[in-house]
Structure formats: C-alpha cells, structure tokens
Protein backbone atom coordinates (compact mmCIF):
# COMPACT_ATOMS: atom_id res chain seq x y z
CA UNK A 1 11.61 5.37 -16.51
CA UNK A 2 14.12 4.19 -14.00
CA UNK A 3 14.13 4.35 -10.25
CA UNK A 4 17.45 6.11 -10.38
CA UNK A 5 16.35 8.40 -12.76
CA UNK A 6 12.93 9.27 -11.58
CA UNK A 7 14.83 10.36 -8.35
CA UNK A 8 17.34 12.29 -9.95
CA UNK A 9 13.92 13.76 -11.94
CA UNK A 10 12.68 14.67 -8.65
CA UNK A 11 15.60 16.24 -7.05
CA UNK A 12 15.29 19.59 -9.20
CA UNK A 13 18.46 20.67 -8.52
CA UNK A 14 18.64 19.95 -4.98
CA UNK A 15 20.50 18.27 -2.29
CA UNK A 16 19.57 14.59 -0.98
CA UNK A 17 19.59 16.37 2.20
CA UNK A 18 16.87 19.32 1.84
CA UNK A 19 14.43 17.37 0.08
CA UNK A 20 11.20 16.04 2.50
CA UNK A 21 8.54 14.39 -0.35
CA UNK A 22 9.35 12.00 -2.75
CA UNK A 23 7.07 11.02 -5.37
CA UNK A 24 8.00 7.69 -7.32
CA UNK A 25 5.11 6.62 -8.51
CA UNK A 26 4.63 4.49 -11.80
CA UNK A 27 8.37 4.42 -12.36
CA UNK A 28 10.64 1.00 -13.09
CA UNK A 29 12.32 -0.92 -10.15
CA UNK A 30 15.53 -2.91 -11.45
CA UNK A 31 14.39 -6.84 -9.69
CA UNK A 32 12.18 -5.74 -7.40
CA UNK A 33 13.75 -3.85 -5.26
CA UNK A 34 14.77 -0.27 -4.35
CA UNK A 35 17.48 2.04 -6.55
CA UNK A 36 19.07 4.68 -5.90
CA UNK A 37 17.50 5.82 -2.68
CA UNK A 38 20.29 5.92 0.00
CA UNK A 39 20.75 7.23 3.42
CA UNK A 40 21.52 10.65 2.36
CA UNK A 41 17.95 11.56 2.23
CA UNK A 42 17.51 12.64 5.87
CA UNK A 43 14.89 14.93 5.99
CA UNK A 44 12.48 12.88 3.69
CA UNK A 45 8.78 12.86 5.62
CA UNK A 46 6.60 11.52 2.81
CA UNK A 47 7.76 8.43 0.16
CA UNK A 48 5.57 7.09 -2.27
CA UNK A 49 6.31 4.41 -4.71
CA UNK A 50 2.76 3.16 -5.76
CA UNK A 51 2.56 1.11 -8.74
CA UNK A 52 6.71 0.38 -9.34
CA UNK A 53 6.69 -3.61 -9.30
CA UNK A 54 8.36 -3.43 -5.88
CA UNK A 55 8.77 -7.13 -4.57
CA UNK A 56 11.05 -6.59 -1.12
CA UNK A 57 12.03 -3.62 0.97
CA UNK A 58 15.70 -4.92 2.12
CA UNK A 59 16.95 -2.46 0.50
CA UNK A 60 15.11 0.63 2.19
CA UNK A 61 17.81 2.81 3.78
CA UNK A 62 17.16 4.35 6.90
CA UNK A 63 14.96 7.38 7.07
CA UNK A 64 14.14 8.31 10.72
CA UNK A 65 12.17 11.14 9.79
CA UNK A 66 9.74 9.39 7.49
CA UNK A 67 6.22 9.78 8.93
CA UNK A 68 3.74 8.74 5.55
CA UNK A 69 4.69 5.87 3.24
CA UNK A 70 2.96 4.55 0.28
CA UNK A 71 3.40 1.60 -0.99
CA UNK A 72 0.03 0.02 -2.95
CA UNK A 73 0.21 -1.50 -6.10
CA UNK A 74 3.10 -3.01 -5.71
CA UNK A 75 4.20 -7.29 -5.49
CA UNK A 76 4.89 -7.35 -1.95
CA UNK A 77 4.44 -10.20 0.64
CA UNK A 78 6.48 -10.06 2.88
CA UNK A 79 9.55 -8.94 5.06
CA UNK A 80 7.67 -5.84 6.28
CA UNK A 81 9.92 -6.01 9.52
CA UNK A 82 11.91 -4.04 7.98
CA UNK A 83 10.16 -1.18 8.69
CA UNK A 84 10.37 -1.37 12.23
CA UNK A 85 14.15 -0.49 11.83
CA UNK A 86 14.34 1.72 9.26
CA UNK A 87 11.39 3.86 9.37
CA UNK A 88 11.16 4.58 13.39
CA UNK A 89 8.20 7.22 12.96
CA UNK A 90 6.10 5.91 10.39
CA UNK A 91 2.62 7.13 11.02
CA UNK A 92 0.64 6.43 7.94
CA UNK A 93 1.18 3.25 5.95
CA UNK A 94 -0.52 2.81 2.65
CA UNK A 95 -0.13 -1.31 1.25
CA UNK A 96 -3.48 -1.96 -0.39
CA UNK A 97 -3.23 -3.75 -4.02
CA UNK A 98 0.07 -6.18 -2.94
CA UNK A 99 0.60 -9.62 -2.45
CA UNK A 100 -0.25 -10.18 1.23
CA UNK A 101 -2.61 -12.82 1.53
CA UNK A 102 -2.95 -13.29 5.44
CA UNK A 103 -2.33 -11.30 8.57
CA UNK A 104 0.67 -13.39 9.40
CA UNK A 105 3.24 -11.18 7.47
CA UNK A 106 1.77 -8.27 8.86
CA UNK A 107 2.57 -9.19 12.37
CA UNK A 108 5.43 -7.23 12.21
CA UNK A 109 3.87 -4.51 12.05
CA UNK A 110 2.38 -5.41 14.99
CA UNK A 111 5.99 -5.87 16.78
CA UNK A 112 6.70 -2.50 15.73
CA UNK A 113 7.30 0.56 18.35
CA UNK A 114 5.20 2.75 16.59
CA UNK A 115 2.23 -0.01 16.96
CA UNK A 116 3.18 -0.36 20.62
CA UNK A 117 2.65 3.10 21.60
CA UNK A 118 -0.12 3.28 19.13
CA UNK A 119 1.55 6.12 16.70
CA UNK A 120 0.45 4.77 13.70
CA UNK A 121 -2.72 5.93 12.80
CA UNK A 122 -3.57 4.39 9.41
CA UNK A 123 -2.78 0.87 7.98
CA UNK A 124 -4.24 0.33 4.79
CA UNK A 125 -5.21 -3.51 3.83
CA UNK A 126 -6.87 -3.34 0.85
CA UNK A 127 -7.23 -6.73 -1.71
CA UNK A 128 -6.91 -9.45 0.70
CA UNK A 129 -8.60 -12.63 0.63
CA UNK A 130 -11.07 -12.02 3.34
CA UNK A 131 -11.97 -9.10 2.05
CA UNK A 132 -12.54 -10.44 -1.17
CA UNK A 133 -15.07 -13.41 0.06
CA UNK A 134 -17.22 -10.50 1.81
CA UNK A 135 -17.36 -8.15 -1.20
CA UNK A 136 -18.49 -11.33 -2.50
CA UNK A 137 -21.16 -12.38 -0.39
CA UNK A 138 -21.97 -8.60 -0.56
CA UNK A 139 -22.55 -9.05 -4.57
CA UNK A 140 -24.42 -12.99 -4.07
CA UNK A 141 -26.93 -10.67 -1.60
CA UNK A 142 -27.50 -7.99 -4.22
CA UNK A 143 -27.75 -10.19 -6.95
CA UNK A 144 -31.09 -12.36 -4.77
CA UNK A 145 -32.48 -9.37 -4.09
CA UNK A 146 -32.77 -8.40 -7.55
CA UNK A 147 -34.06 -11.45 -8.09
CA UNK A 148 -36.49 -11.75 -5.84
CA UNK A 149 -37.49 -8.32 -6.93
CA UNK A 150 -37.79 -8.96 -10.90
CA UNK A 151 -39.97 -12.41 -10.20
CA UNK A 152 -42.42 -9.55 -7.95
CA UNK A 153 -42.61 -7.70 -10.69
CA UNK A 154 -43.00 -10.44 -13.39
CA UNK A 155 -46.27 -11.65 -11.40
CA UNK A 156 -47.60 -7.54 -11.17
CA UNK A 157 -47.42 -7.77 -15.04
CA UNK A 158 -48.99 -11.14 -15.37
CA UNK A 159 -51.78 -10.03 -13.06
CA UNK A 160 -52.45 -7.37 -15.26
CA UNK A 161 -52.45 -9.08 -18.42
C-alpha cells in the first residue's frame, strides 16, 4: 500500500488537524521519500514509518509538536539536519536498521537544540559498523571458549577410556 493511502487509512474519518499518532509502518514510499504528509498535521506527537524504504527526509513538513519519531528499517544516510528544523521537540528518535555507517552524519543531531539543552532522551544506533566488529569479537570469544571447553572434555573421556 501507498504512503498516501496508508495515511488516508489512518485518518478514520478525521481531520489532519486532530490527529496526534501516526502509524506508517510497512507501507510503500514513491522514490524514497515522504507522500502525502503535509503541514496540516499540527498536533501529530508520535510518527512512525519503520520499514517503508525511506531514503531522505527533505520532504518532512514541519511538525513542532512531534516529540517520538521512528524511523528504523529504513535506507537512510544522511541529511538528518533536517530534523533540527522541522521537528523542534523531538525527544525520542528511533534510526536503528538504516544506512548510516559513521557518526559523521549524525553530527547533526548533535547541532540540534534539543541535543544542546539535552531534551532528547533516546537515540537509537543500532547496525553500525562498530557495532558490528564487537558483536563479532563477542561471537570469535564464545566460539574459543567452546573450544577450549570441548578439547577439556575430549581428554575427561579419553582418560576414562
């Protein structure tokens, strides 16, 4: 399903205006970017579009009242300064399971008001590379201790025998 249409799904009947969550997961982005969402939505505190192929976030319209945002599972890498204009009181920021691969596009975040006066409480960072090389060395440890466990046990039997 669409963008445009999942939102006009979630509307039930209502005005832009009066609605305050928006759930958009798992539905279709037209190239990327954002549809149908517009400026009219001005008492929207929660947005979530997990999972929609979303590559960019220029077109995010202003929504001053927006405190939670979720965005994982999406192809984002960058232009996240975005956010510092158009979402003012963002307090919760969900972007595990994109495309950022270092800490430099999330400087902006870091330019951000709301990181200044240290409003936001939660940044999620899930999948990145240095992440990635510790689960890793996590696994390499786990696997040598095994190891070194099943040759103990291999000499126990051999004793025995």
């Amino acid at each position: 399903m669409e963008m445009k249409k999942r939102i006009n799904l979630e509307l039930r009947n209502r005005a832009p205006e009066e609605v305050t969550e928006l759930v958009l997961d798992n539905c279709l982005c037209v190239n990327g970017e954002i549809e149908g969402l517009n400026d009219t939505f001005k008492k929207l505190e929660f947005l979530s579009m997990a999972n929609v192929e979303l590559s960019s976030l220029a077109r995010l319209p202003s929504l001053n009242k927006l405190r939670k945002l979720e965005l994982s599972d999406n192809i984002i890498s960058g232009g996240l300064e975005v956010l510092a204009e158009k979402c003012p009181n963002l307090t919760y920021l969900n972007l595990s399971g994109n495309k950022i691969k270092d800490l430099s596009t999330v400087e902006a975040l870091m330019e951000m008001k709301m990181m200044k006066r240290k409003k936001m409480k939660l940044v999620h960072l899930k999948n990145m590379k240095k992440k990635r090389r510790k689960k890793r060395r996590m696994r390499m440890r786990m696997r040598m201790k095994r190891a070194r466990n099943w040759e103990r046990e291999k000499r126990k039997w051999a004793y025995h025998i």
